[in-house]
N, C-alpha and C. Protein backbone atom coordinates (compact mmCIF):
# COMPACT_ATOMS: atom_id res chain seq x y z
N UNK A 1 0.86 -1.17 0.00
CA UNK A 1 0.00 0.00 0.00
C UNK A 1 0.91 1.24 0.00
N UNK A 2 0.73 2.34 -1.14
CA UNK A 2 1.31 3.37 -1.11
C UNK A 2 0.94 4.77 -0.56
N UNK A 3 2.20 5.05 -0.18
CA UNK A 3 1.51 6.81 0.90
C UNK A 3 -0.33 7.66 0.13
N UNK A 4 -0.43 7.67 -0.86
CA UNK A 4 -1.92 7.93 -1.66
C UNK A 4 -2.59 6.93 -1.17
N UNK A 5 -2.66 5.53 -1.27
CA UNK A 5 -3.77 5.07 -0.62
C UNK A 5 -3.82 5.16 1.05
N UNK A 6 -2.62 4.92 1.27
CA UNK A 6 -2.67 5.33 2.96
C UNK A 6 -3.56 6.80 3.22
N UNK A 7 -3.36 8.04 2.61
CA UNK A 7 -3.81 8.85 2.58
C UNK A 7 -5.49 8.66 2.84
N UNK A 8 -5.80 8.29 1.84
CA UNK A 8 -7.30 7.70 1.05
C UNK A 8 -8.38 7.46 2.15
N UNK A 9 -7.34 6.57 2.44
CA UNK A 9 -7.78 5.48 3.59
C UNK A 9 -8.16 6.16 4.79
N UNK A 10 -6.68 7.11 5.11
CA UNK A 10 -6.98 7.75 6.65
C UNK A 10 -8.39 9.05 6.13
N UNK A 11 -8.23 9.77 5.07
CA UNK A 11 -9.35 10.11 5.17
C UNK A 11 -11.03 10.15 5.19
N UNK A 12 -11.41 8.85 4.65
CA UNK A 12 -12.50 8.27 5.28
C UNK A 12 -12.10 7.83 5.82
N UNK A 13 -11.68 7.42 6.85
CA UNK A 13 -11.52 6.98 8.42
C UNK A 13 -11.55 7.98 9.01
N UNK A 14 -11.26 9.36 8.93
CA UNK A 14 -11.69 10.46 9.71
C UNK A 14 -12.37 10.67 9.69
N UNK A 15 -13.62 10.77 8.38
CA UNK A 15 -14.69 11.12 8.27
C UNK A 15 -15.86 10.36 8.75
N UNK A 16 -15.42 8.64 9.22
CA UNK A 16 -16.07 8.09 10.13
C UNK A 16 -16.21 8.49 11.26
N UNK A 17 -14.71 9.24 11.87
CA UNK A 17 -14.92 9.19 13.48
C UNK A 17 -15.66 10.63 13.38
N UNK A 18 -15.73 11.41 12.66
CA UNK A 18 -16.47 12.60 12.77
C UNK A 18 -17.98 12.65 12.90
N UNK A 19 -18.33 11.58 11.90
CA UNK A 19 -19.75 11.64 11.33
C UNK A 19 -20.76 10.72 12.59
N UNK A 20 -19.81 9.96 13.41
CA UNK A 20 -20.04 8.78 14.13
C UNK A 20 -20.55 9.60 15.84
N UNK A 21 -21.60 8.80 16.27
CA UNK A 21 -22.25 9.60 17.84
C UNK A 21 -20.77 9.00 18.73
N UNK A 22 -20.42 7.88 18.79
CA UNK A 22 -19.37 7.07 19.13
C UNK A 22 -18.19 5.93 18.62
N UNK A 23 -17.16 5.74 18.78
CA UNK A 23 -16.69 4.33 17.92
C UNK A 23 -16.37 3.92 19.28
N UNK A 24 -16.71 3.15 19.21
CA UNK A 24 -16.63 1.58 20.13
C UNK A 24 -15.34 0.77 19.60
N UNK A 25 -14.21 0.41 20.39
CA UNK A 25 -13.05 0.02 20.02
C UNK A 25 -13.26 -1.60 20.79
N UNK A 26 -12.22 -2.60 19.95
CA UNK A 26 -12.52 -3.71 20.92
C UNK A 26 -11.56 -4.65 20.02
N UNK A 27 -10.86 -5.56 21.24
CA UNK A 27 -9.86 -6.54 20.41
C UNK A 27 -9.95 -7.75 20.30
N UNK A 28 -10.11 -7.97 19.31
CA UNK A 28 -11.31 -9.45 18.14
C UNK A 28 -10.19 -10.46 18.18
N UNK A 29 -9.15 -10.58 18.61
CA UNK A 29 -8.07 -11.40 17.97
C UNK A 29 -8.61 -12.71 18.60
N UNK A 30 -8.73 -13.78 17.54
CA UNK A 30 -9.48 -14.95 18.31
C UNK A 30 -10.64 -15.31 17.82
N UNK A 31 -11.54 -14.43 17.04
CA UNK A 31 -12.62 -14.39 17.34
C UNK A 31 -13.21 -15.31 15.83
N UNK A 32 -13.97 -15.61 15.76
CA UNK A 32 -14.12 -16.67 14.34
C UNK A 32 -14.96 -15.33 13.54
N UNK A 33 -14.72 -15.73 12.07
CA UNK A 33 -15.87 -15.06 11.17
C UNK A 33 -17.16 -15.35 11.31
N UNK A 34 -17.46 -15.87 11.56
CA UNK A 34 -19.28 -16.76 11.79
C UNK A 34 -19.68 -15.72 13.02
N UNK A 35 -18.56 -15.51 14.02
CA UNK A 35 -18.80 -14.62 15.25
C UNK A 35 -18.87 -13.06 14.60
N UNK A 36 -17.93 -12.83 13.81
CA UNK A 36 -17.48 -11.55 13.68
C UNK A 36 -18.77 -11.12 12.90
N UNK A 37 -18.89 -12.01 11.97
CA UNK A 37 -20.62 -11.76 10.68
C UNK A 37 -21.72 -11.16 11.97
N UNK A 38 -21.62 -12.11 13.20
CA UNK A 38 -22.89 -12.15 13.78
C UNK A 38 -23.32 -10.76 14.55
N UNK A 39 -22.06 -10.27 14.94
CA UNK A 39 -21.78 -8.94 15.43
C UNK A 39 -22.30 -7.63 14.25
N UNK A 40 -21.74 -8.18 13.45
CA UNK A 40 -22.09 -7.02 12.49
C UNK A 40 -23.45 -6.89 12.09
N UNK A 41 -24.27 -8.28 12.04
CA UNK A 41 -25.73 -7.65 11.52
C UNK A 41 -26.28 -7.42 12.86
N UNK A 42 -26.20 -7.69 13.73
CA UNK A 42 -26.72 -7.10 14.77
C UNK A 42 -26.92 -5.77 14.74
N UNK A 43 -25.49 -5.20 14.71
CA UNK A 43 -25.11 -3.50 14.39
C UNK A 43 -25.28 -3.15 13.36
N UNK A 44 -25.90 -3.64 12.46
CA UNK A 44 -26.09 -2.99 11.10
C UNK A 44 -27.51 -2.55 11.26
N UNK A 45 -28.71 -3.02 11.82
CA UNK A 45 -29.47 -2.42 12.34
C UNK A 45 -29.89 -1.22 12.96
N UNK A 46 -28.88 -0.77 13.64
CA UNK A 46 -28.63 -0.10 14.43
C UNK A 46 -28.15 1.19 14.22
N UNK A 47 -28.05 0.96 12.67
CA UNK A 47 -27.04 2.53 11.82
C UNK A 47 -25.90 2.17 12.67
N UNK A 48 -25.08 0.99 12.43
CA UNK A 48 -23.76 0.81 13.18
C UNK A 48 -22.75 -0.27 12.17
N UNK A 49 -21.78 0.54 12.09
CA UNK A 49 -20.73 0.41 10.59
C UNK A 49 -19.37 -0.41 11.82
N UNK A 50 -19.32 -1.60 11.02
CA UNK A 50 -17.96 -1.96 11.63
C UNK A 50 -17.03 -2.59 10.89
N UNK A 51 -15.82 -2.10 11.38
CA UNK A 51 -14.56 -1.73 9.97
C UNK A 51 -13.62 -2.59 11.16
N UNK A 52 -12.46 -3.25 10.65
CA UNK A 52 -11.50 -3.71 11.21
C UNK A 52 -9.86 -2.41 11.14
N UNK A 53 -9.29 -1.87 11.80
CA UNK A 53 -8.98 -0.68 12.14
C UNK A 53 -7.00 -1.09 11.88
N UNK A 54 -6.98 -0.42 10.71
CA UNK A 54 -5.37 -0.07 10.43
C UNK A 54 -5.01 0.59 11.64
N UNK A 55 -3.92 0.29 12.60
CA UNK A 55 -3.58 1.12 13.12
C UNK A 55 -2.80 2.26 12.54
N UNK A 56 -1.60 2.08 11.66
CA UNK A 56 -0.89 2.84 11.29
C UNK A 56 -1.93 4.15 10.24
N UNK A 57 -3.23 3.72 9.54
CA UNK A 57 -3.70 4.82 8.60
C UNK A 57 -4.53 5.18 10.05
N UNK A 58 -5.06 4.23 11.01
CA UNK A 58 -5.82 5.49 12.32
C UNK A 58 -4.67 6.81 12.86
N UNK A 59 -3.58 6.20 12.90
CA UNK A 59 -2.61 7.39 13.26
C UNK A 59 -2.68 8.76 12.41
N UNK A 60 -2.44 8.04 11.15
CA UNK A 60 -2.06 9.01 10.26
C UNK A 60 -4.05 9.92 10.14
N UNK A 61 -4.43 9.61 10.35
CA UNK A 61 -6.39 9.89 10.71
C UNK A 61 -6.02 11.18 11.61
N UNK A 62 -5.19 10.62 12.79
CA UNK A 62 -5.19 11.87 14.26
C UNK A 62 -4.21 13.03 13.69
N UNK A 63 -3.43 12.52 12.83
CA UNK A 63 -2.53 13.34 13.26
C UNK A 63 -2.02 14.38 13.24
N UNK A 64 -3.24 15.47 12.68
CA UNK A 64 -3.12 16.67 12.18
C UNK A 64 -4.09 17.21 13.47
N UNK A 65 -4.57 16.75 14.12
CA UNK A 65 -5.08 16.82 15.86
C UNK A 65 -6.67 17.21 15.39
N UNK A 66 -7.35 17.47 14.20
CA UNK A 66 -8.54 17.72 13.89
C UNK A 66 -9.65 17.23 14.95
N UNK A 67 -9.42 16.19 15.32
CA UNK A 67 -10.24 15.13 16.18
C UNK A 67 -9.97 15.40 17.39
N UNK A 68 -8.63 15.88 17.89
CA UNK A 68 -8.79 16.63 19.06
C UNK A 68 -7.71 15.23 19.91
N UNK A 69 -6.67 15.73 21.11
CA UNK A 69 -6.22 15.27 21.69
C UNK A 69 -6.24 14.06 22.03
N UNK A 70 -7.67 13.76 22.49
CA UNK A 70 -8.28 12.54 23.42
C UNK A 70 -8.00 11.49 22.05
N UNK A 71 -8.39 11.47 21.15
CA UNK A 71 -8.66 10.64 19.54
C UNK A 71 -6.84 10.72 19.28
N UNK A 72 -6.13 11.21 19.34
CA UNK A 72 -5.10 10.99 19.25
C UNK A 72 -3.67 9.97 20.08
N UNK A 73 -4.06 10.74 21.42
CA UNK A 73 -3.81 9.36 21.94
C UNK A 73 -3.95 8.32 22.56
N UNK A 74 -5.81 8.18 22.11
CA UNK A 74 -5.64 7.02 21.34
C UNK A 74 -5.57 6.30 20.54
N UNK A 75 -5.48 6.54 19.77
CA UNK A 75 -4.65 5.97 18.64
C UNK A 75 -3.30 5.68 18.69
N UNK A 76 -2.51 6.26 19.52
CA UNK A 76 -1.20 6.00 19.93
C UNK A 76 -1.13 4.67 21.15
N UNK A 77 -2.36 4.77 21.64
CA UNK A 77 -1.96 3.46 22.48
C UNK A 77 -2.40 2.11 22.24
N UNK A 78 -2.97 2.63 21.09
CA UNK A 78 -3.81 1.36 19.77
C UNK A 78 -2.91 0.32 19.86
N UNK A 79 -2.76 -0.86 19.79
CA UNK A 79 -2.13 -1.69 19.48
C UNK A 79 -2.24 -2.88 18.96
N UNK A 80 -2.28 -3.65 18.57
CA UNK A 80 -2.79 -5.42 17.93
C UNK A 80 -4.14 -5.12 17.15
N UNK A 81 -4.40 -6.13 17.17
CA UNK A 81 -6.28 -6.21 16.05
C UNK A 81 -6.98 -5.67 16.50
N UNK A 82 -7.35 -4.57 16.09
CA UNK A 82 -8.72 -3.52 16.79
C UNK A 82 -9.52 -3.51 15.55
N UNK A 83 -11.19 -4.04 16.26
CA UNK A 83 -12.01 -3.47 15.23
C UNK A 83 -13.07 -2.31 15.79
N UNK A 84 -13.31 -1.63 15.19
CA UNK A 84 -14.04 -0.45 15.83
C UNK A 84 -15.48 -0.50 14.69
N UNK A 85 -16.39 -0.13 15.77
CA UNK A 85 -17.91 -0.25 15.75
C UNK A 85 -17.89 1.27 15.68
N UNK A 86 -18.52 1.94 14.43
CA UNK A 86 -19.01 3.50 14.31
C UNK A 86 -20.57 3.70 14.46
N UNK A 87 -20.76 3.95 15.53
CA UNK A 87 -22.47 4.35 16.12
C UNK A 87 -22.62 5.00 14.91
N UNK A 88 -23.83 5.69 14.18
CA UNK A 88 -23.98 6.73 13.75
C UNK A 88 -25.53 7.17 14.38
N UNK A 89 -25.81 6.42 15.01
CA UNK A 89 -28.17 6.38 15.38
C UNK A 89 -27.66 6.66 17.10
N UNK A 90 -28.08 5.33 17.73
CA UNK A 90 -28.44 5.93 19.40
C UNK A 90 -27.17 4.89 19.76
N UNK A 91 -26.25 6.14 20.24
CA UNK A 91 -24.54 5.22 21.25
C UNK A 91 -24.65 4.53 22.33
N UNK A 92 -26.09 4.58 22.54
CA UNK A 92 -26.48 3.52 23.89
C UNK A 92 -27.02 2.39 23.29
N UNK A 93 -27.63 2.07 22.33
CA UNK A 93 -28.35 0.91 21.35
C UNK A 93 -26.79 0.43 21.26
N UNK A 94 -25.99 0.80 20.48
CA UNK A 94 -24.91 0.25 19.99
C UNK A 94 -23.93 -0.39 20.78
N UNK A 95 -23.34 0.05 21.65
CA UNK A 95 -22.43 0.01 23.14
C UNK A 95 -23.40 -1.54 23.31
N UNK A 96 -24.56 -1.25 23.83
CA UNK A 96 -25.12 -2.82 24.87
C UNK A 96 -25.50 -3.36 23.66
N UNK A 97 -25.09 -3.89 22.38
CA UNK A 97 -24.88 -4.91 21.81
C UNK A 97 -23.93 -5.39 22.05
N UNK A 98 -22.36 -4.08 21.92
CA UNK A 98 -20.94 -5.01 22.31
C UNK A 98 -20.55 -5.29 23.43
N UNK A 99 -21.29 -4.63 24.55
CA UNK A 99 -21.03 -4.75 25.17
C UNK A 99 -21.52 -6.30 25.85
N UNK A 100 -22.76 -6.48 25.36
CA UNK A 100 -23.50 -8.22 25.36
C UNK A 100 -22.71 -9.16 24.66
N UNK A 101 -22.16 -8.91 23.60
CA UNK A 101 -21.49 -9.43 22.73
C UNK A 101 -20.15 -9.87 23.33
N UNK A 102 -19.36 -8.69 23.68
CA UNK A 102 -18.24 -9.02 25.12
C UNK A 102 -18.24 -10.43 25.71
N UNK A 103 -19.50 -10.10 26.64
CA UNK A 103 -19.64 -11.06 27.47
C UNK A 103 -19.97 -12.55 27.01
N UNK A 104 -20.54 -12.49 25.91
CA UNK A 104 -21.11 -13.85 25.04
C UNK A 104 -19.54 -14.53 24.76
N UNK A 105 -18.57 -13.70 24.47
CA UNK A 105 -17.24 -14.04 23.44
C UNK A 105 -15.94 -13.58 24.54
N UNK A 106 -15.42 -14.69 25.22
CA UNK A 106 -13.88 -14.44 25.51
C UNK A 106 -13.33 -13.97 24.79
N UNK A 107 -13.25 -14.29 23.88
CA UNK A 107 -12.30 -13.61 22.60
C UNK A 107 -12.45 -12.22 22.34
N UNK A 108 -13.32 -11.77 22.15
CA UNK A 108 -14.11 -10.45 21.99
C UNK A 108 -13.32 -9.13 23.58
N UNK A 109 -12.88 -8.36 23.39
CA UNK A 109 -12.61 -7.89 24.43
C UNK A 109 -12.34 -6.22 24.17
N UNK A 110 -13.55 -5.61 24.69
CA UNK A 110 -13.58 -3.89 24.66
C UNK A 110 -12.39 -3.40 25.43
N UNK A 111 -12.28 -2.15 24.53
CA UNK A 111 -11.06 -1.44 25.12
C UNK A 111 -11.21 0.22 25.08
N UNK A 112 -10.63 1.08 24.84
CA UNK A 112 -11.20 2.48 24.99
C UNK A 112 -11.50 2.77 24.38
N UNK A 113 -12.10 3.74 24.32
CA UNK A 113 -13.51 4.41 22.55
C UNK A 113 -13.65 5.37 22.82
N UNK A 114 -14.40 5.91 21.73
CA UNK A 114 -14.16 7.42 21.58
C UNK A 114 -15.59 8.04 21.43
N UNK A 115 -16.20 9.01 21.79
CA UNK A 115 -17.59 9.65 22.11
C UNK A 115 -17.49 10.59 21.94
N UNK A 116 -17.69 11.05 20.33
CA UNK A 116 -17.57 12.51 19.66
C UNK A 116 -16.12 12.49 19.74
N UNK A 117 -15.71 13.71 20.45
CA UNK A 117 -13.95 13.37 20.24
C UNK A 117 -13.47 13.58 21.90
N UNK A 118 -14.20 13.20 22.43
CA UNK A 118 -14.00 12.63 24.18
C UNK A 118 -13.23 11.05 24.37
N UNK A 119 -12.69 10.76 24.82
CA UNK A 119 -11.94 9.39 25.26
C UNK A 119 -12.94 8.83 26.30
N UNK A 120 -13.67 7.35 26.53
CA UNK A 120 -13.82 7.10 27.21
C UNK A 120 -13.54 5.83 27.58
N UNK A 121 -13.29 5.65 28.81
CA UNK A 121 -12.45 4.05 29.14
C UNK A 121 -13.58 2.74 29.54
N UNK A 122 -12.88 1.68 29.35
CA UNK A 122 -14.08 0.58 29.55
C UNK A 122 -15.20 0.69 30.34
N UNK A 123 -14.60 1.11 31.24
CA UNK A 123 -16.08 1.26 32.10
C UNK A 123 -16.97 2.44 31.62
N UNK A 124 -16.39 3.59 30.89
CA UNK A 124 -17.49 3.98 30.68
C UNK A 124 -18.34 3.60 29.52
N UNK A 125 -17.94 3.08 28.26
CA UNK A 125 -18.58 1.94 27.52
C UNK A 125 -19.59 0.97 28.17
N UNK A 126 -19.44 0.22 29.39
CA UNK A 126 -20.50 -0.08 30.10
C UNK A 126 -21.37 0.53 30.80
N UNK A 127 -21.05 2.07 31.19
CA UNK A 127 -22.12 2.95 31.78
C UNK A 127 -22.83 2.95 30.82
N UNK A 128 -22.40 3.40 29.31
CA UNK A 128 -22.90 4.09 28.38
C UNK A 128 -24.02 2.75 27.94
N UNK A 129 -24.12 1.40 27.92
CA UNK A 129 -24.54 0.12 27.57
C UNK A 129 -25.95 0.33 28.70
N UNK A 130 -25.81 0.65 29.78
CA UNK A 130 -26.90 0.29 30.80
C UNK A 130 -27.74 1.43 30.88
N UNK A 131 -27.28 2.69 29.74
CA UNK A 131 -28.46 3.22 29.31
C UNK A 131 -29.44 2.95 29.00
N UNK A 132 -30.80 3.61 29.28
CA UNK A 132 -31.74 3.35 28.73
C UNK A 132 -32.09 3.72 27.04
N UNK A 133 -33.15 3.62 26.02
CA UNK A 133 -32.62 3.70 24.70
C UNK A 133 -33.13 5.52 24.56
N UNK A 134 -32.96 5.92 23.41
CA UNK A 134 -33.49 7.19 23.30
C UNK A 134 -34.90 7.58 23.35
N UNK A 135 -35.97 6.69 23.37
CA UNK A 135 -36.74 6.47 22.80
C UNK A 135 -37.75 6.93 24.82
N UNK A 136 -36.86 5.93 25.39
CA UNK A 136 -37.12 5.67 27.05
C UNK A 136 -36.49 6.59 27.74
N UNK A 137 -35.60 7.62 27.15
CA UNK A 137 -35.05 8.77 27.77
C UNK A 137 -36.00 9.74 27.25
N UNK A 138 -36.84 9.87 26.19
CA UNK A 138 -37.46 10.80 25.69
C UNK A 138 -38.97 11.01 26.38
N UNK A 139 -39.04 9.76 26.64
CA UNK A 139 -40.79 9.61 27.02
C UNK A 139 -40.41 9.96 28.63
N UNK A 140 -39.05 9.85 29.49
CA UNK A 140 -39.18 10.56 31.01
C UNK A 140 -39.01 11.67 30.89
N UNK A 141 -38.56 12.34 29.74
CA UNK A 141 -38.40 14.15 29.80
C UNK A 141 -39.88 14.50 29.53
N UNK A 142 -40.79 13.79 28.57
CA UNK A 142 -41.96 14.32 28.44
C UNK A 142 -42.63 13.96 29.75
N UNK A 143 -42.59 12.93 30.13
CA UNK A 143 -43.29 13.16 31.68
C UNK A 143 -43.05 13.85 32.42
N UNK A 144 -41.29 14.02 32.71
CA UNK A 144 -41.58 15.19 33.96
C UNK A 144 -41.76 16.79 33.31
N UNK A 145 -41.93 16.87 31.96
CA UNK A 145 -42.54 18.11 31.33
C UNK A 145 -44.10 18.02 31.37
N UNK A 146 -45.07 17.16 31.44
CA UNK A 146 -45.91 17.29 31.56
C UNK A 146 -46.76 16.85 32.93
N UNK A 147 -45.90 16.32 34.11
CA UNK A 147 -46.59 16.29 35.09
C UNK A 147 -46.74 17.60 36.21
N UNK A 148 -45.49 19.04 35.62
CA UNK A 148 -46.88 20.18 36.54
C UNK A 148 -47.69 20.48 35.77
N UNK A 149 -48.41 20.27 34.85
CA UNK A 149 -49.27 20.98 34.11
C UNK A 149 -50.51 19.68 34.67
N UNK A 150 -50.27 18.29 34.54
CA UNK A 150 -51.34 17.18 35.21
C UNK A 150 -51.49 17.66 37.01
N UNK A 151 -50.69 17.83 37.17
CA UNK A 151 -50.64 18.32 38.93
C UNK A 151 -51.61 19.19 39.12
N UNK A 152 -51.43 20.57 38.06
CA UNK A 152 -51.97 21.61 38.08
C UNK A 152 -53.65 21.22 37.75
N UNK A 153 -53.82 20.54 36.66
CA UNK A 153 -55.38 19.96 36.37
C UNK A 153 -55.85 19.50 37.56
N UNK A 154 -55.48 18.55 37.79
CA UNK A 154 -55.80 17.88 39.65
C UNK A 154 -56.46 18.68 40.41
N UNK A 155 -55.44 19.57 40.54
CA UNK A 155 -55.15 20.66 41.64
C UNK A 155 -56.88 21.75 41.43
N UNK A 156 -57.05 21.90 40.22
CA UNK A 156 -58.31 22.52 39.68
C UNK A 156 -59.17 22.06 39.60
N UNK A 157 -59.51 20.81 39.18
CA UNK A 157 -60.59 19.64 39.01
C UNK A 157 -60.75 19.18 40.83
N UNK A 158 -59.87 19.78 42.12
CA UNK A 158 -60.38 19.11 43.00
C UNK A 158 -61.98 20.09 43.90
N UNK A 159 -61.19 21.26 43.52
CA UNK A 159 -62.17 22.69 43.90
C UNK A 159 -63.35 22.05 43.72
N UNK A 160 -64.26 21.83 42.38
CA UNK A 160 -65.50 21.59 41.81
C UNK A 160 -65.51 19.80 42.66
N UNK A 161 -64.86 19.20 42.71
CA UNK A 161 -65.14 17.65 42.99
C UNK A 161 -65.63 18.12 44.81
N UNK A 162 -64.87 18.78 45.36
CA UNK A 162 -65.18 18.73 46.69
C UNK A 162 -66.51 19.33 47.02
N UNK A 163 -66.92 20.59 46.35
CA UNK A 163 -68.12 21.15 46.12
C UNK A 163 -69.44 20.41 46.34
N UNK A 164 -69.17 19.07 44.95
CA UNK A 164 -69.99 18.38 44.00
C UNK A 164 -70.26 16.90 45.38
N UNK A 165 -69.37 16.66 46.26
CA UNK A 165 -69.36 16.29 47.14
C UNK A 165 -70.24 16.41 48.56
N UNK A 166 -69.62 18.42 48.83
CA UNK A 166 -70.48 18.47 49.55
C UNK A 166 -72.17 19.06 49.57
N UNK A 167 -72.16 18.90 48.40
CA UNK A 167 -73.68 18.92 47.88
C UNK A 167 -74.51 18.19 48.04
N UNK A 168 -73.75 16.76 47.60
CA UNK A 168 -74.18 15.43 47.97
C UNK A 168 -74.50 15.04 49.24
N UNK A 169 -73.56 15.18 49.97
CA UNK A 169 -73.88 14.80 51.31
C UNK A 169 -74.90 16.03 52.06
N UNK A 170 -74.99 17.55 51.91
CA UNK A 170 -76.40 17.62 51.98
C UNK A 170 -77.45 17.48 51.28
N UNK A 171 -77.60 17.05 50.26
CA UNK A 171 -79.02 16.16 49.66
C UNK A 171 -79.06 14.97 50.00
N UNK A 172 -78.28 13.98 50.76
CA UNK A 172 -78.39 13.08 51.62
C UNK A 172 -78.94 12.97 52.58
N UNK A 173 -78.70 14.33 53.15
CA UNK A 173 -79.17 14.47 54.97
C UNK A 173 -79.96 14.95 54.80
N UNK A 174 -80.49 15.65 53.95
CA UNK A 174 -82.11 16.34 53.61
C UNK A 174 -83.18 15.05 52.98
N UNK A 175 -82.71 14.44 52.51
CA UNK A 175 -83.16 13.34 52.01
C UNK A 175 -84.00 12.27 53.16
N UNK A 176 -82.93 12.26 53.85
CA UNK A 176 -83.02 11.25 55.24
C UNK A 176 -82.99 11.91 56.42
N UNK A 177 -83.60 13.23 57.03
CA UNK A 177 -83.64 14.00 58.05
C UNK A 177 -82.78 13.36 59.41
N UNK A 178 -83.40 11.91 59.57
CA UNK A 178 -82.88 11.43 60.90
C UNK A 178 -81.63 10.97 60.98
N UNK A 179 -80.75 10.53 59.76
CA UNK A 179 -79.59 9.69 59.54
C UNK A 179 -78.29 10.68 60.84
């Protein structure tokens, strides 16, 4: 491979980590094709692109610092068979596939990744996994956006109910003088 395709190369590969919510890094060495296929349609669902990762064209990707410090080194501490998973939809959908996937596969083994152009280390790949999806983060912001306004209905609808109440109970006692 010559410095032009190296080039080529590192530049869509930048334009992945740019375009991407997260890349999920992880070291496959071991891992069978039948496994590796199975991973991928999973994540292909998911708007989730997975590329097996040159280290030397990821370098040459950082190294004009575009991506920012954190993306640089790591890439410098890159080492052996890395394949990296590019979120592009919801980085919490994506993460708790590999991160399930992890656990399904000894072989399979996450390592640090990158979140926009933030570094984050294994464990936070598993915070990021035990998210809930976007979908279940969206519907608790609309609830607690719409429960003072239900509070507030309550709160108005009780005025007339208590009224409507004690109306009742005197047309009860008028009803039944002796009760």
């Amino acid at each position: 491979m010559d410095r032009n395709e190296k080039a080529e190369l590192a530049s869509a590969l930048k334009e992945k980590f740019q375009k991407a919510q997260v890349a999920l890094f992880a070291d496959y060495k071991g891992l069978t094709a039948t496994q590796a296929d199975t991973l991928r349609r999973q994540l292909r669902s998911l708007q989730t692109e997975v590329k097996v990762l040159k280290n030397n064209v990821a370098r040459l990707a950082v190294k004009d610092g575009s991506l920012g410090n954190d993306a640089k080194g790591l890439m410098d501490d890159t080492v052996g068979p890395t394949l990296v998973a590019f979120a592009y939809g919801d980085p919490a959908a994506a993460a708790k596939v590999v991160h399930k996937f992890a656990q399904d596969n000894e072989a399979f083994n996450i390592k640090d990744s990158l979140m926009g152009i933030k570094r984050i280390d294994v464990s936070g790949v598993e915070e990021l996994a035990k998210l809930p999806s976007k979908e279940v983060l969206l519907a608790k912001v609309l609830g607690t956006l719409n429960a003072p306004v239900t509070n507030f209905v309550g709160v108005l609808a009780a005025v007339p109910r208590s009224l409507v109440t004690v109306l009742a109970a005197i047309e009860k006692k008028k009803a039944n003088p002796q009760a």
